[in-house]
C-alpha atoms as a PDB file:
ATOM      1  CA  UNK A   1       0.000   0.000   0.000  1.00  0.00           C
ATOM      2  CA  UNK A   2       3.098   2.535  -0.356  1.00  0.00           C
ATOM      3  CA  UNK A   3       1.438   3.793  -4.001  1.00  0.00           C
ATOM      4  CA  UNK A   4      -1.491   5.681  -1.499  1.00  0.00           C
ATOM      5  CA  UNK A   5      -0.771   8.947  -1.510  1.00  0.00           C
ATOM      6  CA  UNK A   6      -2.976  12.133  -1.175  1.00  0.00           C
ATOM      7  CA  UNK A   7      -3.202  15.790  -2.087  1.00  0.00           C
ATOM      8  CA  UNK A   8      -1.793  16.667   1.179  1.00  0.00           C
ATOM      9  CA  UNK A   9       1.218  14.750   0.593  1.00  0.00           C
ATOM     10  CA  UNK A  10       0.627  12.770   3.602  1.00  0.00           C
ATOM     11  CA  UNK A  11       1.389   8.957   2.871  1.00  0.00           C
ATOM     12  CA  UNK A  12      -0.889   6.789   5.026  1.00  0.00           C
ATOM     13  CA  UNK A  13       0.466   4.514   7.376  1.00  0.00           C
ATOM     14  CA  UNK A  14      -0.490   0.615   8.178  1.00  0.00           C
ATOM     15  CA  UNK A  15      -2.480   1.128  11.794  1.00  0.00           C
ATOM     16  CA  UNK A  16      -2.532  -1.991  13.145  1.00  0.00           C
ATOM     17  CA  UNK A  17      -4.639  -2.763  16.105  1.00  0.00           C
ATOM     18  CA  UNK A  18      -3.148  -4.648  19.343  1.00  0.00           C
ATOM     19  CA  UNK A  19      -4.681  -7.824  18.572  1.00  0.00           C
ATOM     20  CA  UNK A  20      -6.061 -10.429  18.472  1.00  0.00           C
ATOM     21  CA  UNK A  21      -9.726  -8.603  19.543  1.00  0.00           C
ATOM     22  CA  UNK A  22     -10.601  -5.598  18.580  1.00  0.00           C
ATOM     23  CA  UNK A  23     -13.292  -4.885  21.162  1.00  0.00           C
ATOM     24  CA  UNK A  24     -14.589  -2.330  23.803  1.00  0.00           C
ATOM     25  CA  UNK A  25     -11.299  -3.131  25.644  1.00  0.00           C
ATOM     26  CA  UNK A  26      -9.065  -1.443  22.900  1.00  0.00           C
ATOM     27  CA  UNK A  27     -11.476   0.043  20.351  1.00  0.00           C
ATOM     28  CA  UNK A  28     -10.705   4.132  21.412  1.00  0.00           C
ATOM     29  CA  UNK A  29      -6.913   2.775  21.122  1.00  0.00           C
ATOM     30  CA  UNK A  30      -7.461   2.041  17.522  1.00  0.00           C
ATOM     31  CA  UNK A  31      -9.493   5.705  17.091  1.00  0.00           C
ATOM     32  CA  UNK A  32      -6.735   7.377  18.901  1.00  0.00           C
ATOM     33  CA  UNK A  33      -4.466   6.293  16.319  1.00  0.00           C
ATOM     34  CA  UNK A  34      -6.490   7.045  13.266  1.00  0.00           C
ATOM     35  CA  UNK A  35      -7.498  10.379  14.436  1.00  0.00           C
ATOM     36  CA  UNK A  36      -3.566  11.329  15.542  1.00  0.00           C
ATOM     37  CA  UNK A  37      -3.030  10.498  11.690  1.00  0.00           C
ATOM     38  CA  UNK A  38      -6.195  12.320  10.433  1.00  0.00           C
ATOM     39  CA  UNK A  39      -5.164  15.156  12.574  1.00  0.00           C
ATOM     40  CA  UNK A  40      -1.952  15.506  10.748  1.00  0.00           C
ATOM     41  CA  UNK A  41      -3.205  15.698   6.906  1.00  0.00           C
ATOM     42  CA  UNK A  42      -4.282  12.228   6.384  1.00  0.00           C
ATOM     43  CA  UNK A  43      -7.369  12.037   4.086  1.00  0.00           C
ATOM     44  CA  UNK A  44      -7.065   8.114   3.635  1.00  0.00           C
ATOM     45  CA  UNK A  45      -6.533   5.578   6.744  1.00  0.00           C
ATOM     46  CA  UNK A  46      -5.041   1.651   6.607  1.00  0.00           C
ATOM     47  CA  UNK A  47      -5.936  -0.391   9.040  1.00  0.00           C
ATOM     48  CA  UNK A  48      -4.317  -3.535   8.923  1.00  0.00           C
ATOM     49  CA  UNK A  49      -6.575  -6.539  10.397  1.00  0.00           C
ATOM     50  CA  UNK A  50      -4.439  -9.436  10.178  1.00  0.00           C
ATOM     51  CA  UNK A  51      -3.850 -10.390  14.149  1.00  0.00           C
ATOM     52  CA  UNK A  52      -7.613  -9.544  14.608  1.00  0.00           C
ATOM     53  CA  UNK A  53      -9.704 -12.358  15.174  1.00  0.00           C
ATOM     54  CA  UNK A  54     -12.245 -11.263  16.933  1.00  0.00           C
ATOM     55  CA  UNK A  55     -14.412  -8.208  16.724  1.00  0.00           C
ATOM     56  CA  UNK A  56     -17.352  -7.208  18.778  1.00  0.00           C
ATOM     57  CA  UNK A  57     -19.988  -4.144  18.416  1.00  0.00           C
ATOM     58  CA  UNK A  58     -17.122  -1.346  19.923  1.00  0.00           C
ATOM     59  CA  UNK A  59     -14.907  -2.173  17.249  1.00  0.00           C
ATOM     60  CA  UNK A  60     -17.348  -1.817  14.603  1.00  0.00           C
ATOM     61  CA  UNK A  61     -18.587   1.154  16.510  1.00  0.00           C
ATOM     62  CA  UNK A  62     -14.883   2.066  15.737  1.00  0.00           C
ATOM     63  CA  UNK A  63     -14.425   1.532  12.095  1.00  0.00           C
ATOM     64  CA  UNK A  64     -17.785   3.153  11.123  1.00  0.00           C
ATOM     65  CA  UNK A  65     -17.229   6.425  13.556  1.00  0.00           C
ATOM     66  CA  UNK A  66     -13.591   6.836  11.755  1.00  0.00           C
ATOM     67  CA  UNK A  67     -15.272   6.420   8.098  1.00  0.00           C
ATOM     68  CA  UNK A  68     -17.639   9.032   8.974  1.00  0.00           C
ATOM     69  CA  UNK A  69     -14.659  11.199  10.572  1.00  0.00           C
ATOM     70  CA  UNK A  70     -13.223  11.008   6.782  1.00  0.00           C
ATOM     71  CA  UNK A  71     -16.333  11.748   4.713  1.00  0.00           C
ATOM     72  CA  UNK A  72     -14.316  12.832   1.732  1.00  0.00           C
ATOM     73  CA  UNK A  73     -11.274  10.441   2.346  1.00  0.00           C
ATOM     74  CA  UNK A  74     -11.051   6.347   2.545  1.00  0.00           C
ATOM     75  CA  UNK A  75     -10.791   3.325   5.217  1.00  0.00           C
ATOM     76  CA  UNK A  76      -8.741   0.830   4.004  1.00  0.00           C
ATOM     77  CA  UNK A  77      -8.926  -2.729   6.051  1.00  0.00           C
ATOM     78  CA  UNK A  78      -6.108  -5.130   4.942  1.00  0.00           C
ATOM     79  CA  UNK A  79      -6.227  -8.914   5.634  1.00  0.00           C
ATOM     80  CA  UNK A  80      -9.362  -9.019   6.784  1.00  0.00           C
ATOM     81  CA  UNK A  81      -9.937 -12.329   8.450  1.00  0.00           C
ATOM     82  CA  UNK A  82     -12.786 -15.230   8.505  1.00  0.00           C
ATOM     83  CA  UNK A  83     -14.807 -14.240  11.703  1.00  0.00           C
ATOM     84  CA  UNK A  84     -14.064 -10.670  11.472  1.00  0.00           C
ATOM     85  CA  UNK A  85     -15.091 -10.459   7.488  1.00  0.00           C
ATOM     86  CA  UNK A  86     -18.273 -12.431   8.324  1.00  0.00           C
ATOM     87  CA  UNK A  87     -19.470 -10.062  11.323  1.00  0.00           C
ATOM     88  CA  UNK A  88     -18.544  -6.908   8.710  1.00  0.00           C
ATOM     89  CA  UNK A  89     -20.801  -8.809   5.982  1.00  0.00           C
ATOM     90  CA  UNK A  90     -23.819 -10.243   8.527  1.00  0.00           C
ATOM     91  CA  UNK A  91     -23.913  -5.505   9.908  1.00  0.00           C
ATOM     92  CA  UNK A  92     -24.004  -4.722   5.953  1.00  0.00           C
ATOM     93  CA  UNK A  93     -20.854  -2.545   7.365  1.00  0.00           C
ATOM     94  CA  UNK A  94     -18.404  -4.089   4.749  1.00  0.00           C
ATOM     95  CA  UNK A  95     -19.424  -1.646   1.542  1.00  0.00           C
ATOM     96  CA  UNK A  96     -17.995   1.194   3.596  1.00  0.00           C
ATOM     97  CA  UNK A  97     -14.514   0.315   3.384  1.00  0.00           C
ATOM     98  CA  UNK A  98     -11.877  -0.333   1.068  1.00  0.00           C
ATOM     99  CA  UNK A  99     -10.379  -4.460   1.755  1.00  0.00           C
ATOM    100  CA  UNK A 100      -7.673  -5.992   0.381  1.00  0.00           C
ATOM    101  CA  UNK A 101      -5.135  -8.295   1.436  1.00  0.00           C
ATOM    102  CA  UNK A 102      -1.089  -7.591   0.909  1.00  0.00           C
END
């Protein structure tokens, strides 16, 4: 993902959540980190997914609050696993990000 680049100039970089739940436990970690990077120019986020196994309502609260927070930018999930891609499909959450696997 080092071809992202934006308008700003600011080249997005790989957040990856302390795994292997993203949950109400670490959730306003993962938003911390996103909106540090937002706050400094980003219009595009990657969040890499691939120690997440596990994902409960508070991390989809998460995701969704930080795709609103970029209305005119993107979320990017990379190596989205099994459970985590089925939970994403089963809320109708998945069409609002960007997923692809490295």
């Amino acid at each position: 993902m080092e071809n992202i680049s934006e308008a700003s100039g600011v080249t997005p970089t790989p957040i990856r959540p302390s795994g292997p739940r993203l949950d109400i436990t670490n959730a306003h970690l993962l938003t911390d980190k996103a909106l540090a990077q937002h706050d400094a120019g980003a219009t595009a986020l990657i969040i890499d997914m691939s120690e997440i196994d596990f994902v409960d309502s508070s991390g989809i609260g998460a995701l969704v609050g930080l795709r609103r927070r970029l209305k005119h930018g993107s979320v990017t999930l990379l190596n989205v696993g099994g459970f985590v891609a089925t939970v994403l499909s089963k809320t109708k959450t998945a069409p609002l990000f960007e997923m692809t696997s490295t």
